[in-house]
Protein backbone atom coordinates (compact mmCIF):
# COMPACT_ATOMS: atom_id res chain seq x y z
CA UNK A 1 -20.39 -45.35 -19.47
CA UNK A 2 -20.20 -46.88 -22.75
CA UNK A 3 -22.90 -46.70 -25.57
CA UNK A 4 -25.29 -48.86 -27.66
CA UNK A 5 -26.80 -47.49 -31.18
CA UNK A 6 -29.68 -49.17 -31.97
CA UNK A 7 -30.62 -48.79 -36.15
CA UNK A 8 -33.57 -49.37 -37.26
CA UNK A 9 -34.17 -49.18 -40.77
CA UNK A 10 -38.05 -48.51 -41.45
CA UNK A 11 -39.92 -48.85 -44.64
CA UNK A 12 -43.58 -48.82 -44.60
CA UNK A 13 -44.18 -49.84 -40.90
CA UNK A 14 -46.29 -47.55 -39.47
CA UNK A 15 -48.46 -50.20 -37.64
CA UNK A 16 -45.48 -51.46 -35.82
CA UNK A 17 -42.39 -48.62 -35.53
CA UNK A 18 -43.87 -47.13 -32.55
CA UNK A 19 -44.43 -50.60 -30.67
CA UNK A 20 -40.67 -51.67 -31.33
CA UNK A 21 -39.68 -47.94 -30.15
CA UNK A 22 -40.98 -48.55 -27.33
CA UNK A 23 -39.68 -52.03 -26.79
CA UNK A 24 -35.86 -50.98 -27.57
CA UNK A 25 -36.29 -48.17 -25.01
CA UNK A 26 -37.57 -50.47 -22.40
CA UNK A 27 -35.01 -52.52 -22.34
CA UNK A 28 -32.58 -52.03 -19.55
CA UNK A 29 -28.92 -53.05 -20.07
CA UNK A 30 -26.30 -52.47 -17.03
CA UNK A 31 -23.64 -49.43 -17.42
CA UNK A 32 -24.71 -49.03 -21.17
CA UNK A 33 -26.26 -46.01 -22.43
CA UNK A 34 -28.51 -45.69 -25.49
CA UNK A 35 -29.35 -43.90 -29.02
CA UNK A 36 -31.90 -44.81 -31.15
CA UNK A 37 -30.88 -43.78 -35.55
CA UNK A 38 -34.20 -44.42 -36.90
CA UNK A 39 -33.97 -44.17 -40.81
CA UNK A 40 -37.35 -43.73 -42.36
CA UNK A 41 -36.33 -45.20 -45.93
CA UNK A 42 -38.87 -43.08 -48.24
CA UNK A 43 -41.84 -44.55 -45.98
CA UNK A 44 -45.53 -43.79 -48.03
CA UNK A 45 -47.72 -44.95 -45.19
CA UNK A 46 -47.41 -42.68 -42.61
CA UNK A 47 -44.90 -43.82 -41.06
CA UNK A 48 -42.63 -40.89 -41.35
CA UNK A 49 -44.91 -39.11 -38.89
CA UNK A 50 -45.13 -41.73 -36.19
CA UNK A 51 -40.94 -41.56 -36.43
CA UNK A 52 -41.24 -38.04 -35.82
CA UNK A 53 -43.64 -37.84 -32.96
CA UNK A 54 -41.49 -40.63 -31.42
CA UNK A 55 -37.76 -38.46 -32.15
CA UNK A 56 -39.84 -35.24 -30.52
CA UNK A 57 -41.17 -37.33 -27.14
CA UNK A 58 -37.09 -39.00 -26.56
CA UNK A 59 -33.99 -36.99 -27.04
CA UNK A 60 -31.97 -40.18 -27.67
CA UNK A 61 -34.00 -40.22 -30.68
CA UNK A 62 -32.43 -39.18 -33.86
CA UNK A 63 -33.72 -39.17 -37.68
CA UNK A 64 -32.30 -39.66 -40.54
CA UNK A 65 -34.66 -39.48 -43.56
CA UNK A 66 -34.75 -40.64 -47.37
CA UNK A 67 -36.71 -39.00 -49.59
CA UNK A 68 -37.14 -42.38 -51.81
CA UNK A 69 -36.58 -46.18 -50.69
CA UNK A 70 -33.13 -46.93 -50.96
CA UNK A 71 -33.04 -50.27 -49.41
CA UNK A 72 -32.11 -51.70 -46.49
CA UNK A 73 -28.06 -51.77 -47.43
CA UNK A 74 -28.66 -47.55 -47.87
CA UNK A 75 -30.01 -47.37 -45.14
CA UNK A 76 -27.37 -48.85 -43.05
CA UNK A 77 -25.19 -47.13 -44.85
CA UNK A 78 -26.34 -43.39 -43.77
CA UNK A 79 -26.45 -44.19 -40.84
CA UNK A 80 -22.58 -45.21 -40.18
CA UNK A 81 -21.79 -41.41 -39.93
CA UNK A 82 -24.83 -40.52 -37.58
CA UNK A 83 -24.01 -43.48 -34.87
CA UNK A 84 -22.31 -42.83 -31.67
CA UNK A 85 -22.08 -45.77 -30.11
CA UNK A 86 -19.21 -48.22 -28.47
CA UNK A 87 -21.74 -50.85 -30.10
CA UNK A 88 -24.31 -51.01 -32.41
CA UNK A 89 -26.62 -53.62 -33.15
CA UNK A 90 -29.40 -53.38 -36.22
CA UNK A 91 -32.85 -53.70 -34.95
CA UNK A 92 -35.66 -54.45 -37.95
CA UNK A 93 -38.46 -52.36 -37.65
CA UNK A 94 -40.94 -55.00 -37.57
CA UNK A 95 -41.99 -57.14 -34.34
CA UNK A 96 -39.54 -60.77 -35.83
CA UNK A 97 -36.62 -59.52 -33.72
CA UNK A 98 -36.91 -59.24 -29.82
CA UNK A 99 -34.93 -56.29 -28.43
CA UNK A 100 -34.54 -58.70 -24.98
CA UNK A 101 -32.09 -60.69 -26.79
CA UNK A 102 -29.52 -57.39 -26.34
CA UNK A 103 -27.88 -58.52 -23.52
CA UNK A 104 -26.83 -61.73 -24.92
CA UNK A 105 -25.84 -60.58 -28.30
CA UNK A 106 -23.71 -58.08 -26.34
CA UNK A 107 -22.24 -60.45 -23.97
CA UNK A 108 -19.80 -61.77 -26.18
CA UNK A 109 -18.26 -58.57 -27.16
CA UNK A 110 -18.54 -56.81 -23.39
CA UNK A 111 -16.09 -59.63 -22.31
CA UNK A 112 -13.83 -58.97 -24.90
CA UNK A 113 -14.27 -62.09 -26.87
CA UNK A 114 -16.18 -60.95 -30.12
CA UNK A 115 -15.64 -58.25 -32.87
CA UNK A 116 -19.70 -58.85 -34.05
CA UNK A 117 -22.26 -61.25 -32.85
CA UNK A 118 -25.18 -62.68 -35.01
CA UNK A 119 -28.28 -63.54 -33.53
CA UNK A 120 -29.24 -66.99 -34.71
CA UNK A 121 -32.92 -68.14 -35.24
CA UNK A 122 -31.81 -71.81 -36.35
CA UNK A 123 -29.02 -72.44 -33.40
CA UNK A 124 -31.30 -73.27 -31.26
CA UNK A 125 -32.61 -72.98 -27.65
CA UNK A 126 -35.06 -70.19 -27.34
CA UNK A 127 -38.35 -69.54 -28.93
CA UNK A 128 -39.30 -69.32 -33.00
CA UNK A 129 -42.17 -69.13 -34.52
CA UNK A 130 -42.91 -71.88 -36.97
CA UNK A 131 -43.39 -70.66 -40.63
CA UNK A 132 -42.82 -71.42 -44.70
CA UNK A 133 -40.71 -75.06 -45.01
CA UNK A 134 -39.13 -72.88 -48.38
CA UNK A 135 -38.37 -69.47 -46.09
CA UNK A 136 -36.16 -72.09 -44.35
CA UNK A 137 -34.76 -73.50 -46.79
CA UNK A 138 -33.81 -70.31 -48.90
CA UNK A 139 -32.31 -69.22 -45.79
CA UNK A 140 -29.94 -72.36 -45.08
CA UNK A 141 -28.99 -72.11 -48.68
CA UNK A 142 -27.97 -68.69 -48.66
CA UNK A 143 -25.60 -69.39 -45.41
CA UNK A 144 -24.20 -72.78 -46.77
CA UNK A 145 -23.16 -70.59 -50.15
CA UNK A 146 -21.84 -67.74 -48.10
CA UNK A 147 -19.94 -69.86 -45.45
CA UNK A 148 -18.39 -71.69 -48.65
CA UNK A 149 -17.26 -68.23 -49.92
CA UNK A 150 -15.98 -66.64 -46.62
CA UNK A 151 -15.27 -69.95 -44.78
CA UNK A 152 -17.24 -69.10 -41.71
CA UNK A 153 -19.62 -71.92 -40.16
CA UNK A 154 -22.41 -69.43 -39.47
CA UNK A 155 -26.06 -71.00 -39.24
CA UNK A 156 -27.39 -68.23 -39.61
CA UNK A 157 -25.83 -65.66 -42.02
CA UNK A 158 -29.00 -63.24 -43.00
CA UNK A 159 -30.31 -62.73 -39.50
CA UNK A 160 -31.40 -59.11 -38.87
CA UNK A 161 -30.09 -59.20 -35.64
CA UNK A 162 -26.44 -58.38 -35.48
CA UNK A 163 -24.27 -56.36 -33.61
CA UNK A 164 -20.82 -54.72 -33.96
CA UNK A 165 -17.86 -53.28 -32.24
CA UNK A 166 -19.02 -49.48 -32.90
CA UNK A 167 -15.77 -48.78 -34.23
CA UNK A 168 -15.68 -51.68 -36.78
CA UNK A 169 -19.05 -50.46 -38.02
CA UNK A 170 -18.17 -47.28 -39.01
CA UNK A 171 -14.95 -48.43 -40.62
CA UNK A 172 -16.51 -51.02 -42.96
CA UNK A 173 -17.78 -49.42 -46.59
CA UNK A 174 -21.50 -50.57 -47.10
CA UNK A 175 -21.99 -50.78 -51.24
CA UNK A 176 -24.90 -52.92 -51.66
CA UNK A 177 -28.40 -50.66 -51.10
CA UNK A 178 -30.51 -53.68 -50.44
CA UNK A 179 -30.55 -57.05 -48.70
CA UNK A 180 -27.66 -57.76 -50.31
CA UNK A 181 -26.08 -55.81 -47.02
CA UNK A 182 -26.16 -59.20 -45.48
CA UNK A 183 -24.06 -61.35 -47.24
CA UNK A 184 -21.87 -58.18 -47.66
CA UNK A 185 -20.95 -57.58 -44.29
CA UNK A 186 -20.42 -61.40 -43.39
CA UNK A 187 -17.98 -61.05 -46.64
CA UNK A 188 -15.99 -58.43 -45.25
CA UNK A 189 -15.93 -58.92 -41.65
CA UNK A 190 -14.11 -62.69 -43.11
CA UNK A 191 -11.38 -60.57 -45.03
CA UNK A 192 -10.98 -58.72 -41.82
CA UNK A 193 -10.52 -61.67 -40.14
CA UNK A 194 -12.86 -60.25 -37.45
CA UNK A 195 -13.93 -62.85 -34.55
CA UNK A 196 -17.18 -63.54 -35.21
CA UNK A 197 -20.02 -65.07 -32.71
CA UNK A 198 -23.10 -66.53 -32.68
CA UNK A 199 -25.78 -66.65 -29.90
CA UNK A 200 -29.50 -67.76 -29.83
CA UNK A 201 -32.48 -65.60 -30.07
CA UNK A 202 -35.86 -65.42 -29.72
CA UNK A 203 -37.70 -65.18 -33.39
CA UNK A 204 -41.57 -64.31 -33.99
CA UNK A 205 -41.03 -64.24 -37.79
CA UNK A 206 -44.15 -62.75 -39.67
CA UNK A 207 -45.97 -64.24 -42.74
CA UNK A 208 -46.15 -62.63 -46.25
CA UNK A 209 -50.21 -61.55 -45.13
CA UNK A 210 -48.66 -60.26 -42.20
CA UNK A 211 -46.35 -57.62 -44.52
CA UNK A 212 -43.28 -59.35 -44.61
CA UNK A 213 -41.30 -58.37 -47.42
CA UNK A 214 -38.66 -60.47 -48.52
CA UNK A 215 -39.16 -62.68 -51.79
CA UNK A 216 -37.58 -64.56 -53.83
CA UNK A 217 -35.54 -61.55 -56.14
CA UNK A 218 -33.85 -60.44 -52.67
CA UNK A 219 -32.72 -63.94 -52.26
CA UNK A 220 -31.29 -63.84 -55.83
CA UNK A 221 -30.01 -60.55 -54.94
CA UNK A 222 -28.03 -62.13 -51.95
CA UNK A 223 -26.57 -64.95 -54.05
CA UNK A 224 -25.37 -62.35 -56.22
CA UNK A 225 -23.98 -60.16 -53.53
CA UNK A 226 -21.99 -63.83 -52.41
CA UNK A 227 -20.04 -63.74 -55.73
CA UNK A 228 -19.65 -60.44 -56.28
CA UNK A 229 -17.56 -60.08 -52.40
CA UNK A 230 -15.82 -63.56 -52.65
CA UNK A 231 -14.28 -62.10 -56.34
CA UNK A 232 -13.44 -59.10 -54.94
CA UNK A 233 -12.30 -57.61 -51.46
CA UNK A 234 -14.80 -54.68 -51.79
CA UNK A 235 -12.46 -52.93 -48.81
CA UNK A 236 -11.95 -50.21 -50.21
CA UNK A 237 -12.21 -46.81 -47.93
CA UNK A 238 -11.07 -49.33 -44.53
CA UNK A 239 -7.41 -47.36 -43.84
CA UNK A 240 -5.70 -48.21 -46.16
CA UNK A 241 -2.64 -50.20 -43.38
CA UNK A 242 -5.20 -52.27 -42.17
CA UNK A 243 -6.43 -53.35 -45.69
CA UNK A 244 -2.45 -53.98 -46.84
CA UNK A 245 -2.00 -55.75 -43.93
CA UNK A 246 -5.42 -57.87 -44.00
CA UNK A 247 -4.16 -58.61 -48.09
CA UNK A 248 -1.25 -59.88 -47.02
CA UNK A 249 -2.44 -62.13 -44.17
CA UNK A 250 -3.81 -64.36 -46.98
CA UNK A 251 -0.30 -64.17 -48.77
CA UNK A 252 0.66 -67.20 -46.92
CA UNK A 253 3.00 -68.23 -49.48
CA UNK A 254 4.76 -65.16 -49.70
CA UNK A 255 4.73 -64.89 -45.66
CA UNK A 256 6.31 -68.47 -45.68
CA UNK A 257 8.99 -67.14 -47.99
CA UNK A 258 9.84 -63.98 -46.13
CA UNK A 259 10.24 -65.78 -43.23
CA UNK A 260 12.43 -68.70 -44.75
CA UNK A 261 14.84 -66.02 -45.91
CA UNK A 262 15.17 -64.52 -41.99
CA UNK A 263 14.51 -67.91 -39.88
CA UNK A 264 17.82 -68.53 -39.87
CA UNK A 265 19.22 -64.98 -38.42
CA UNK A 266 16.35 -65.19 -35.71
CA UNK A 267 16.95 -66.32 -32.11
CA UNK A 268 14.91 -68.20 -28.83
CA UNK A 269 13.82 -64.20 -27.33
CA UNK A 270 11.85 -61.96 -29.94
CA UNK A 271 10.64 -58.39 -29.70
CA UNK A 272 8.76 -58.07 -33.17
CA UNK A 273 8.61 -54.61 -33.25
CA UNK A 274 5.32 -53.41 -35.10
CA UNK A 275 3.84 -56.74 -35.16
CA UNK A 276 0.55 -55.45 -36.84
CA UNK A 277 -1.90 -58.27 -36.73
CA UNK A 278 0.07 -60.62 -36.38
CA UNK A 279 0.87 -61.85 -40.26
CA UNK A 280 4.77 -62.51 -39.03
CA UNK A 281 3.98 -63.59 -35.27
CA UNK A 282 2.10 -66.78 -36.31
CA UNK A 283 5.50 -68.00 -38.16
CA UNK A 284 7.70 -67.62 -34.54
CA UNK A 285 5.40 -69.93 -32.04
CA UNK A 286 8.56 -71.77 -31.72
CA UNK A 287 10.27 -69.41 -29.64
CA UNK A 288 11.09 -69.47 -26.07
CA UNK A 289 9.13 -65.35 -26.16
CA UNK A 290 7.59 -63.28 -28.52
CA UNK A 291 6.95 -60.05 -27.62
CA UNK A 292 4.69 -59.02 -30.05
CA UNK A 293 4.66 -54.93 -30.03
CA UNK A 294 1.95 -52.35 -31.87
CA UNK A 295 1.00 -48.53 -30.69
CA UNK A 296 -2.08 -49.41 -31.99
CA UNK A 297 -4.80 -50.63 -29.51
CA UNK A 298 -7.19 -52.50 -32.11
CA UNK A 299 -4.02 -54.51 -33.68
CA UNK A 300 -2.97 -54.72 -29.88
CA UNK A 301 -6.87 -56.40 -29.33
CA UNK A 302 -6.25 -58.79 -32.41
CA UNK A 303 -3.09 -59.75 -31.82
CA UNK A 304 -4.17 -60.97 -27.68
CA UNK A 305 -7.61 -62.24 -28.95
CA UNK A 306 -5.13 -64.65 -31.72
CA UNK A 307 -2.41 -65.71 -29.30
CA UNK A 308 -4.31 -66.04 -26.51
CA UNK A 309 -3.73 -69.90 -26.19
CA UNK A 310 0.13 -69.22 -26.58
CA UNK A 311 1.35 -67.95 -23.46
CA UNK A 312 4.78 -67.16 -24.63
CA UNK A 313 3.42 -64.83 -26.78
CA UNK A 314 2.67 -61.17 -25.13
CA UNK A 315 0.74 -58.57 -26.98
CA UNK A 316 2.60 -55.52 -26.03
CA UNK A 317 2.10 -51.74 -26.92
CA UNK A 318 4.93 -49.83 -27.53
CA UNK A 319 5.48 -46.49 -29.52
CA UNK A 320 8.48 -47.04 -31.24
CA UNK A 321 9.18 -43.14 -32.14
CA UNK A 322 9.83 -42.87 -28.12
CA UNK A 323 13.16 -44.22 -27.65
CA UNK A 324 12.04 -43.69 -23.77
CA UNK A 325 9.04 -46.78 -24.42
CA UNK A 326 11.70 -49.11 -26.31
CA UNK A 327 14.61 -48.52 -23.34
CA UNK A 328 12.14 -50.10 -21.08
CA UNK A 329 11.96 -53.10 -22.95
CA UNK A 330 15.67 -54.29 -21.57
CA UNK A 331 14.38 -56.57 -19.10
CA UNK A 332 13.39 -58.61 -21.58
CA UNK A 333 16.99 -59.96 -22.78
CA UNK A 334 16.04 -59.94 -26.52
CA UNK A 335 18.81 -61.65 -28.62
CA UNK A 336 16.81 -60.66 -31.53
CA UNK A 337 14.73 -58.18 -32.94
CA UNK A 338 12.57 -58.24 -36.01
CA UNK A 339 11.35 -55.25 -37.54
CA UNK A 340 9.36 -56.03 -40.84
CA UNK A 341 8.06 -53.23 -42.87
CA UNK A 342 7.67 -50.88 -39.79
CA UNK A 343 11.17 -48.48 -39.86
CA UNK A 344 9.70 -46.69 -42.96
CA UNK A 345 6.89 -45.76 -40.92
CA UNK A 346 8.88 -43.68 -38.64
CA UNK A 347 10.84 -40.07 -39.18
CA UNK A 348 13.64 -41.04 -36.05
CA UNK A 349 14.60 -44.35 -37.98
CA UNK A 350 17.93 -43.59 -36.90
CA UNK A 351 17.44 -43.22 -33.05
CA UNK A 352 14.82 -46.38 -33.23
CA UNK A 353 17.87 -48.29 -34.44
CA UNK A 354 20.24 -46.97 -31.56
CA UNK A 355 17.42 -47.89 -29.06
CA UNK A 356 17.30 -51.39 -30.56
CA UNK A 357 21.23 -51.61 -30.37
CA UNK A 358 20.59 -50.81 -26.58
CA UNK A 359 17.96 -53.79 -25.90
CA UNK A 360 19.57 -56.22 -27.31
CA UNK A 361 22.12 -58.95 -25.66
CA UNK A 362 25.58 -59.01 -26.75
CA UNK A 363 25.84 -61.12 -29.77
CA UNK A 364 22.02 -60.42 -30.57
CA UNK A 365 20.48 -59.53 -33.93
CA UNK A 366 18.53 -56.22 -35.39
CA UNK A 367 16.58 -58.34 -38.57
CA UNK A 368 15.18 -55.29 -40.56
CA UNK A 369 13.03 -55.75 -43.80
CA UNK A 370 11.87 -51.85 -45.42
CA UNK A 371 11.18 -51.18 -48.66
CA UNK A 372 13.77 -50.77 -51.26
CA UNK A 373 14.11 -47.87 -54.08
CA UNK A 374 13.87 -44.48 -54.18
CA UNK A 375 12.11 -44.25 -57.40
CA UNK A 376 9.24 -46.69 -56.30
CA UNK A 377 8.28 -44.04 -53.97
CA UNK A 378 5.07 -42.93 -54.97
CA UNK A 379 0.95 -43.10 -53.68
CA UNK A 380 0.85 -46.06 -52.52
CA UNK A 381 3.67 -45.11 -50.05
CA UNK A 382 2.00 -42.16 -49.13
CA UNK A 383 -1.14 -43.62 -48.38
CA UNK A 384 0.96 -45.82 -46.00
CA UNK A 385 2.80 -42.57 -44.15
CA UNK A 386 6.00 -43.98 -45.61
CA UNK A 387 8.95 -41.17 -44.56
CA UNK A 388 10.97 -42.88 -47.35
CA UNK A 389 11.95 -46.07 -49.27
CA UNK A 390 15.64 -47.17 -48.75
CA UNK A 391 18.96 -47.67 -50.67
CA UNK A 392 21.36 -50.70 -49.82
CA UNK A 393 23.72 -48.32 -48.66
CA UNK A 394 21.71 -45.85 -46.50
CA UNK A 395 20.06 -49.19 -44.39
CA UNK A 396 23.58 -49.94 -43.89
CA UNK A 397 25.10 -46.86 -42.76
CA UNK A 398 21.93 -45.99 -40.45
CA UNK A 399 22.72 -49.83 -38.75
CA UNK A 400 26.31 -48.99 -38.39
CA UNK A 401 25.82 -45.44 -36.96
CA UNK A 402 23.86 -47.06 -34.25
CA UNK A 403 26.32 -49.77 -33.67
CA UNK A 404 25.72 -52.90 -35.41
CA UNK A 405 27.98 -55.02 -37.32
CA UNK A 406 26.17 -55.43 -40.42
CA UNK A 407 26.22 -59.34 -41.24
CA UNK A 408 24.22 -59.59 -44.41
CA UNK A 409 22.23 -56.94 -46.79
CA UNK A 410 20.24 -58.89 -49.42
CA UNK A 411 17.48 -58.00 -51.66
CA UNK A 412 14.20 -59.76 -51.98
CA UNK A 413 11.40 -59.62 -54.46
CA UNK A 414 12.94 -58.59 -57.62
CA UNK A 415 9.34 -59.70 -59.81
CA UNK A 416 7.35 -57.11 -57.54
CA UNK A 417 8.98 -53.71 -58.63
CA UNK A 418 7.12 -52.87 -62.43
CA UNK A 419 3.88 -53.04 -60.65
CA UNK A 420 4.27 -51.27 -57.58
CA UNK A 421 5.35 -48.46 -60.00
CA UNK A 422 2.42 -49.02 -62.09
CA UNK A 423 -0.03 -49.01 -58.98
CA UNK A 424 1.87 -46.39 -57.09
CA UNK A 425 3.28 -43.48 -59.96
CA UNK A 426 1.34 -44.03 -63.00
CA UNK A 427 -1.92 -45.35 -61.86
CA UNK A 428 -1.87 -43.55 -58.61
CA UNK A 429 -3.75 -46.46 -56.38
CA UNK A 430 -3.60 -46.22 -52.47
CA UNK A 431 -2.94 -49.85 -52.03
CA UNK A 432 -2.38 -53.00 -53.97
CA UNK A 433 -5.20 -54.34 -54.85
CA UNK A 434 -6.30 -57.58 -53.31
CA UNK A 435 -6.52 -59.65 -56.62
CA UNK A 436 -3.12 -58.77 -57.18
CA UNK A 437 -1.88 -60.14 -54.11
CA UNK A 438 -3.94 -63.27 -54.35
CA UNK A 439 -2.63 -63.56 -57.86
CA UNK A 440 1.16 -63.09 -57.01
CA UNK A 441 1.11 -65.38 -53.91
CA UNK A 442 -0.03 -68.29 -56.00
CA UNK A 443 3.07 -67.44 -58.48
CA UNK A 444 6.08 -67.15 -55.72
CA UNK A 445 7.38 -70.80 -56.47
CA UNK A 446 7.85 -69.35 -59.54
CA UNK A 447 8.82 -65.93 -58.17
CA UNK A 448 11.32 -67.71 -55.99
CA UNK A 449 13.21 -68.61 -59.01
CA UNK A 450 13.42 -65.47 -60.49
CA UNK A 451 14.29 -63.53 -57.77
CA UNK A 452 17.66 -65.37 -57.99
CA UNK A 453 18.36 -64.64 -61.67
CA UNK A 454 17.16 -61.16 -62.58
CA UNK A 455 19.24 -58.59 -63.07
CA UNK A 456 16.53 -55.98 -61.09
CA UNK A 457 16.48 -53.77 -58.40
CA UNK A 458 14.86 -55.65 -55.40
CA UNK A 459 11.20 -54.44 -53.69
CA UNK A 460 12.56 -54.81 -50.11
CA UNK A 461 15.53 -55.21 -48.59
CA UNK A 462 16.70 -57.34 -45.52
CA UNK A 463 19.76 -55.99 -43.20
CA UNK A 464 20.96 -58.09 -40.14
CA UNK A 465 22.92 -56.29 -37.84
CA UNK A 466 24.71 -57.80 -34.77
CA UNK A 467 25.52 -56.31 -31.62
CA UNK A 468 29.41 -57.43 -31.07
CA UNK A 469 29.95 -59.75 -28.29
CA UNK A 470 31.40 -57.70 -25.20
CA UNK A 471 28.99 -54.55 -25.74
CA UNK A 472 26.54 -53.92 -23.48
């Protein structure tokens, strides 16, 4: 049975906590457990005891406790480590947000369709309360300025009712301690590329008498927080091969390149062999297959959720340090195989590149792109699980040991070098940052250039390797 965590940040609300307590438990959701992370945010009122006589009467009750308010981002934010759930959805501690709405918030990620779901009060279709013209308007405002920042077309961006793939949750660093959560989270779920869903819900929004306690300063706050996440990535603590690889999904330029320089070695039947998220899959639509092949199961979810309308493309997993799971893949008839940034990753390289020999057709193709230089080898690479970085002349006696005919060995990205060293062995970072990337992508026309006159060692390198014609 899977699991929903229910947070509810609480400041001040003693006349309401127990009420909504009650409401949460009531509601009754099919083959879905439940756990309630209450976070009593340096309450004055009283409300810390009402929490407590609430966690003592339920066991799926827990407490987490701040001595002073922290705000609502804080909150949120001790709570990551406390939650269990498959799902979690944040539940306000007032009475604005009806816990009914559950199941169909949750219905978009139970099918499979959703990484988080936002609860909209302005999409229209159920029941809202009518209240301040200007609450409105600040709150269209702040999702027109946010959806220009992360490109989203949410209509409802600072909702307190959204819910996440449990897992995504906990991997996503919280900074902002406030309100400024909101705008945060849509921020980063965008550079995640996460699918994102809205649904209707019921809203019985509460006046200023009433104790609501947004004003104006948290929507300045918010604003703020917009900026602040569109000028930087603010991923830092996600692992670190998911942010590299969510950096350079937005290097479109230098994508484009890479694949210029190995279009023309690449054939009609594709096994891309630690396709990731798909950065390199998008490039190869044309092809007659794509077998698009991760070991890991959330890239594996991505990559389906992306392709899904392109039905010669298979999400596939495979783990490519079993030469047993890459054997089976001879069926296929693959005339080529890419592997992009993947054989570093693994301590067999050698036997990976026999078992690719084996798959392949006669007169197929073994495209591999690792990183190039010895000397570059420092955090960065680590942070990565890089075994090693490679020399021209160790990619190309691994390839022929394992059979191929080598066909080219070139370099690429002879601009990059200085500043992986600088990042990775002087300044000791565990990924490039994201400005950097964003910076250099805009400069590869220019790159392009260079890379064919300077007399430097390369950042990657690209072998081809045939399987002669007769060889089976």
């Amino acid at each position: 049975m899977s699991k929903l965590s229910v947070l509810i940040p609480c400041f001040n609300e003693r006349t309401t906590i127990q009420e909504i307590v009650r409401r949460v438990l009531d509601v009754e959701l099919e083959a879905i457990g439940l756990e309630l992370v209450i976070i009593d945010d340096g309450s004055t009122d009283g409300s810390a005891e009402v929490i407590a006589r609430l966690a003592q009467s339920d066991p799926r009750i827990r407490v987490i406790t701040h001595p002073q308010n922290r705000g609502k981002g804080a909150a949120l934010r001790s709570a990551q480590s406390e939650c269990t759930g498959d799902y979690v959805v944040i539940q306000d501690a007032d009475l604005e947000y009806d816990p009914q709405n559950y199941a169909s918030l949750l219905a978009p990620l139970l099918e499979g369709q959703a990484d988080a779901v936002y609860g909209s009060r302005f999409a229209g279709g159920r029941t809202r309360r009518v209240l301040l013209y200007s609450h409105e308007v600040g709150n269209r405002f702040l999702t027109a300025f946010s959806n220009f920042a992360t490109d989203f077309n949410l209509t409802d961006m600072s909702t307190g009712a959204k819910v996440f793939r449990g897992d995504l949750f906990r991997s996503i660093p919280i900074c902002c301690d406030g309100f400024g959560f909101e705008p945060e989270i849509t921020a980063k779920l965008a550079r995640l590329d996460c699918r994102l869903y809205e649904v209707p819900i019921d809203y019985h929004g509460r006046s200023y008498l009433a104790g609501k306690k947004v004003r104006w300063k948290d929507g300045l706050l918010m604003a703020l927080s917009i900026i602040r996440f569109r000028l930087t990535d603010g991923l830092k603590g996600v692992d670190e091969g998911l942010e590299t690889l969510q950096s350079m999904r937005w290097a479109r330029r230098y994508n484009r390149w890479v694949i210029g320089r190995i279009a023309p070695f690449v054939g009609d039947r594709v096994l891309e062999a630690g396709a990731g998220i798909g950065n390199l899959t998008a490039s190869l639509l044309d092809r007659e297959l794509i077998v698009a092949a991760d070991d890991n199961s959330s890239y594996l979810e991505r990559l389906a959720a992306n392709f899904v309308n392109n039905p010669n493309v298979r999400a596939t997993a495979l783990d490519l340090e079993s030469t047993e799971s890459i054997l089976k893949f001879r069926e296929h008839r693959f005339d080529t195989i890419v592997c992009v940034n993947v054989i570093e990753h693994l301590k067999p390289d050698e036997e990976v590149l026999r078992a690719f020999f084996e798959i392949l057709e006669s007169g197929g193709r073994a495209i591999i792109l690792a990183p190039q230089g010895t000397w570059l080898y420092g955090s960065i690479d680590r942070a990565l699980d890089h075994h090693r970085r490679y020399s021209r002349s160790e990619i190309r006696l691994k390839m022929e040991r394992a059979g191929f005919e080598i066909e080219e060995i070139f370099g690429l990205n002879r601009v990059a070098p200085p500043f992986w060293f600088l990042n990775g062995r002087i300044l000791r970072r565990t990924s490039v940052p994201g400005a950097q990337v964003r910076l250099f992508d805009r400069m590869v026309p220019l790159v392009k250039i260079f890379d064919r006159i300077l007399p430097l060692p390369p950042l990657s390198i690209i072998a081809v390797g045939r399987k002669g014609r007769g060889e089976t």
